[in-house]
Protein backbone atom coordinates (compact mmCIF):
# COMPACT_ATOMS: atom_id res chain seq x y z
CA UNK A 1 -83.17 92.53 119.92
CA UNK A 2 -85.21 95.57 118.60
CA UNK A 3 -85.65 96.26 115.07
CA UNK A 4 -85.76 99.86 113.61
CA UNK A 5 -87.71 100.35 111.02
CA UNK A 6 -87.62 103.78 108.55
CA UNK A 7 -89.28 104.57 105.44
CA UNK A 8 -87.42 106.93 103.39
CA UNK A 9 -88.72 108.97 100.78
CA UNK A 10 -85.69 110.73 99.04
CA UNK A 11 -86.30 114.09 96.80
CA UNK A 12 -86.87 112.23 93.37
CA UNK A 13 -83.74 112.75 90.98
CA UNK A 14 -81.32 112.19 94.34
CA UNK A 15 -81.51 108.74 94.76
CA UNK A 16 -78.17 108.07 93.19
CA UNK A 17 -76.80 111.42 95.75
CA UNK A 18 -78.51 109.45 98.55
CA UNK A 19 -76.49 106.12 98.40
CA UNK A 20 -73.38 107.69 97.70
CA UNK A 21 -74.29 109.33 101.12
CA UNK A 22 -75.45 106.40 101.97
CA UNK A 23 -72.11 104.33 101.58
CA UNK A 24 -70.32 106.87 104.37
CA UNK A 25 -72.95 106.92 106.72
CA UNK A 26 -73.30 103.31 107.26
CA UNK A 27 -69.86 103.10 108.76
CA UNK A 28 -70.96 105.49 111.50
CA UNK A 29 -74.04 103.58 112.47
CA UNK A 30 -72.33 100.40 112.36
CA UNK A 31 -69.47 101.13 114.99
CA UNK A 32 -72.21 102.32 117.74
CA UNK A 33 -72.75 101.01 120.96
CA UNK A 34 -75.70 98.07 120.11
CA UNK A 35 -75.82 98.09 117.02
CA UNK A 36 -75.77 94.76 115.28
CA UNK A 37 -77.03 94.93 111.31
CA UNK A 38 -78.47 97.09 109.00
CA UNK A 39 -80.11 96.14 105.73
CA UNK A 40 -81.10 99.24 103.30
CA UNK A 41 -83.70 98.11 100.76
CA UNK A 42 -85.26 99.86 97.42
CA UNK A 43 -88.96 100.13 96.87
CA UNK A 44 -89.47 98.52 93.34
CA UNK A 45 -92.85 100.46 92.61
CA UNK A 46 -91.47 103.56 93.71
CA UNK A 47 -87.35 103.85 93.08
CA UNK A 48 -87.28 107.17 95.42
CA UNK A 49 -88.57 105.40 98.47
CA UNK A 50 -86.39 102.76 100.27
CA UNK A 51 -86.27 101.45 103.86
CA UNK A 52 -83.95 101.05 106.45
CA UNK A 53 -83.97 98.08 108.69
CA UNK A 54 -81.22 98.58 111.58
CA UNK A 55 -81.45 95.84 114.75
CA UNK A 56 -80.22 97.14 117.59
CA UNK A 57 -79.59 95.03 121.27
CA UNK A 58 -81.93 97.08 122.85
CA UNK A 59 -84.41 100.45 122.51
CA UNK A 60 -82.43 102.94 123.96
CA UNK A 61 -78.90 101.65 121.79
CA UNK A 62 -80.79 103.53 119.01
CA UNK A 63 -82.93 106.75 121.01
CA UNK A 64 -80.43 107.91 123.65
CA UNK A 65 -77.03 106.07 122.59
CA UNK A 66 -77.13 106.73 118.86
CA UNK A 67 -79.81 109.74 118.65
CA UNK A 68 -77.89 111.26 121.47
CA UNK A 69 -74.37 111.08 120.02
CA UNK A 70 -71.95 113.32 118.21
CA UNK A 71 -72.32 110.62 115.44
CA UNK A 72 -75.48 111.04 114.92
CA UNK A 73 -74.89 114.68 114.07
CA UNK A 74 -72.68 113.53 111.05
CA UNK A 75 -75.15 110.66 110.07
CA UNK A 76 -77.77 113.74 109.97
CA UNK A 77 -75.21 115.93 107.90
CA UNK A 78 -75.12 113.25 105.59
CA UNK A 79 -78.59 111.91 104.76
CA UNK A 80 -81.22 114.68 106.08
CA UNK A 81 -80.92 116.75 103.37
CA UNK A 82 -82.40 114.06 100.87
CA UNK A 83 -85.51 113.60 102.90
CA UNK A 84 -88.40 114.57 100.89
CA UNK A 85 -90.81 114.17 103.85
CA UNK A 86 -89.04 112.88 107.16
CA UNK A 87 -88.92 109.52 107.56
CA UNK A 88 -91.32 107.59 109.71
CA UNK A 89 -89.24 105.61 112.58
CA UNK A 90 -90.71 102.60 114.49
CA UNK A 91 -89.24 100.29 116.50
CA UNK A 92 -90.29 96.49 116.40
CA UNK A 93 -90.06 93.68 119.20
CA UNK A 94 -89.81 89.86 118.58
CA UNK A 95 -93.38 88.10 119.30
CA UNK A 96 -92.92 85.38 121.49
């Protein structure tokens, strides 16, 4: 399992805009190939950042299968616009 993780810093008065957004997008990611969960959380000190945790069954699930998809194009439709800065994607690995 690899975890995705993205901070995102929304354009401050959108926030409400975002996860309205938010709500329709999440159906897309959650029907791709490898995907398995997704938790969206909301900085307390700073109510226009949140971050996305998505676990995936593997790395390329999320950079060719998802990234490379017609989906992905909506999903970007969707949520890009409220970027204030794009986000900063990493991908984690379990430590054994």
């Amino acid at each position: 399992m690899i975890l995705e993780v993205a901070i995102l810093n929304i354009i401050p008065g959108r926030e409400d805009e975002f996860l309205k957004a938010f709500s329709q997008a999440k159906e897309i990611i959650s029907k791709m190939a490898g995907y398995i969960s997704h938790q969206l959380k909301r900085c307390i000190e700073n109510i226009s950042q949140f971050i996305l945790l998505v676990e995936w069954e593997k790395l390329t699930d999320h950079t060719e299968g998802f990234r490379g998809s017609k989906e992905y194009q909506e999903w970007k439709r969707l949520l890009h616009h409220f970027y204030d800065t794009f986000p900063t994607v990493e991908h984690y690995a379990e430590v054994k």
